[in-house]
Protein backbone atom coordinates (compact mmCIF):
# COMPACT_ATOMS: atom_id res chain seq x y z
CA UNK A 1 -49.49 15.90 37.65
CA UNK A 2 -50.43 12.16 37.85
CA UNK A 3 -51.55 10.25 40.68
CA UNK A 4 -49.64 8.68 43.33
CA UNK A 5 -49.28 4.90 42.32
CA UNK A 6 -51.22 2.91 45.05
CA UNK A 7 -51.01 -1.11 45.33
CA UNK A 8 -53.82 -3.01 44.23
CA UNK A 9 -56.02 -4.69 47.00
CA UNK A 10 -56.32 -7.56 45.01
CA UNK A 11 -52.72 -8.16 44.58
CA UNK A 12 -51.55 -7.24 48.03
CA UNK A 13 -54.38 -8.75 50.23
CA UNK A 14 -53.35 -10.70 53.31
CA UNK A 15 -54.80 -13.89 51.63
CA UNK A 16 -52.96 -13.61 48.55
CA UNK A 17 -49.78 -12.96 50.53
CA UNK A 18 -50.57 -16.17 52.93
CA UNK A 19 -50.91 -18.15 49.59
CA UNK A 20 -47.75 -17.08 47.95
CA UNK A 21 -45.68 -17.70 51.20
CA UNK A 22 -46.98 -21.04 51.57
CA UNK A 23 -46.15 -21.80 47.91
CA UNK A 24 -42.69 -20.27 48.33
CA UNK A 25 -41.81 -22.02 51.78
CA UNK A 26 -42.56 -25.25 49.95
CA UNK A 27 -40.77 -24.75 47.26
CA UNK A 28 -37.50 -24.12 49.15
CA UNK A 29 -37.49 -27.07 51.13
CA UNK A 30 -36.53 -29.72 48.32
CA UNK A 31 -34.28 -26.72 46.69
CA UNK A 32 -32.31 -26.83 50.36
CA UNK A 33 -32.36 -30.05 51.45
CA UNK A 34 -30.94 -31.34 48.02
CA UNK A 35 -28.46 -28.37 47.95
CA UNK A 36 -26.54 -29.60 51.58
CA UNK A 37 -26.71 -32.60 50.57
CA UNK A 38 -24.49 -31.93 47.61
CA UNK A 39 -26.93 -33.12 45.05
CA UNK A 40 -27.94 -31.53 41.90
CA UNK A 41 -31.61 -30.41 41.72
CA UNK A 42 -33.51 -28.39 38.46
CA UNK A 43 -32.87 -24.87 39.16
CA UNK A 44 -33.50 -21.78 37.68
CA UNK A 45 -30.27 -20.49 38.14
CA UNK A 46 -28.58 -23.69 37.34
CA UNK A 47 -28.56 -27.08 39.37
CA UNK A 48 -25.61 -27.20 41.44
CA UNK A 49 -26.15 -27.92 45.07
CA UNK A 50 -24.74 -24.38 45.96
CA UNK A 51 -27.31 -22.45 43.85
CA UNK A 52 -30.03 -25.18 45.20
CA UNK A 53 -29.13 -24.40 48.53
CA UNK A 54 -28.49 -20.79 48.67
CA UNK A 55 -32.01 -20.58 46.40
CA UNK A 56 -33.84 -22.76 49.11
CA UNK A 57 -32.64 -19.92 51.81
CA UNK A 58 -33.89 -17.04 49.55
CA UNK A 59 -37.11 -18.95 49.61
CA UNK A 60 -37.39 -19.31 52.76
CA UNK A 61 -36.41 -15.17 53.27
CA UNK A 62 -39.06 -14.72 50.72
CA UNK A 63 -42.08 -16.87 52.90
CA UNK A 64 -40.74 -14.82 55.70
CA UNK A 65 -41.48 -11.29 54.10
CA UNK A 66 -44.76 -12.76 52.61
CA UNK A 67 -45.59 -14.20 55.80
CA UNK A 68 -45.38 -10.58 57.41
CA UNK A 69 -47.05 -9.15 54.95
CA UNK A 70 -50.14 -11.39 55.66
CA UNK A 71 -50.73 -10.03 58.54
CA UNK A 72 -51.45 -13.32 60.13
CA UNK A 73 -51.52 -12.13 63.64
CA UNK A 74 -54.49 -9.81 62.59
CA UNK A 75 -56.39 -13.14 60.96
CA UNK A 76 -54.97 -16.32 61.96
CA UNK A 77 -57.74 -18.76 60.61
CA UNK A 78 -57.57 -17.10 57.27
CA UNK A 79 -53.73 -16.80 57.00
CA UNK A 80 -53.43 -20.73 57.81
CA UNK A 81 -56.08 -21.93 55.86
CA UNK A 82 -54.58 -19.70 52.20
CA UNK A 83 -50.90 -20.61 53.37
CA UNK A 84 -52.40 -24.14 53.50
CA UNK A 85 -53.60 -23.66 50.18
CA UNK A 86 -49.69 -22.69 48.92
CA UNK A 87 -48.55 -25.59 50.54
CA UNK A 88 -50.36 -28.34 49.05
CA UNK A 89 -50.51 -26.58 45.54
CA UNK A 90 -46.75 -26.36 46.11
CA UNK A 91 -46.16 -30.27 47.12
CA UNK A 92 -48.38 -31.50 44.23
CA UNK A 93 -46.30 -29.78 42.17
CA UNK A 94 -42.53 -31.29 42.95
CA UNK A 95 -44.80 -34.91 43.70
CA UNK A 96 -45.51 -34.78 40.10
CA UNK A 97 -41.81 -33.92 39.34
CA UNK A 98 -42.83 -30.24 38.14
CA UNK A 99 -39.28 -28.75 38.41
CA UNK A 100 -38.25 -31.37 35.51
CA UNK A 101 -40.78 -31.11 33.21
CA UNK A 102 -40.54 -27.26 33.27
CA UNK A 103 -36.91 -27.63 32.84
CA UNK A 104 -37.78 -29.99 29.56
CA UNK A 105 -40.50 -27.04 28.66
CA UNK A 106 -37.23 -24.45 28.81
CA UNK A 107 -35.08 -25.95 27.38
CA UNK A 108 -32.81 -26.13 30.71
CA UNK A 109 -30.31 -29.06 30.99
CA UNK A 110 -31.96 -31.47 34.14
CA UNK A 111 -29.26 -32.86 36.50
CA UNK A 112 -26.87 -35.58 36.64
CA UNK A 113 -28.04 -38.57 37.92
């Protein structure tokens, strides 16, 4: 008989939660706001504006989760200062036009001009 599977602390912890939904909040804002605006953005699942917008709403259902997993009500200090953390990791990324140059790395056509 084996063991119930547990999460990990490490992987689950508020903090790391906070992080992740700051990173993923960000990351759905230029994914939205070029998708209904009918303007092609590098996207994993391709780069039409409809995939970049309805990707940009999963993102933002995805901070949402993350954000109640953090239990942010429980730690609010802690929760703003890792989401914080997300966000700028997340807006130093598309400032340096990461979304291209991993589309380059993968070999995934970039948009239209």
């Amino acid at each position: 008989m084996s063991a119930p599977i547990t999460p990990d602390r490490t992987t689950t912890s508020p903090d790391n939660c906070a992080v992740l939904a700051g990173l993923m909040g960000t990351n759905g804002i230029p994914h939205f706001v070029t998708g209904i605006t009918a303007r092609e953005y590098p996207n994993l699942t391709g780069n039409s504006a409809t995939n970049n917008a309805v990707g940009g709403l999963a993102a933002f259902a995805i901070a949402g989760a993350l954000l109640a997993l953090a239990q942010v009500g429980d730690h609010p200090r802690a929760a703003l200062v890792a989401a914080s953390l997300g966000v700028v990791g997340m807006t130093v990324f598309h400032a340096r036009r990461g979304a291209y140059r991993l589309s380059v790395r993968f070999g995934k056509p970039l948009p239209e001009s």
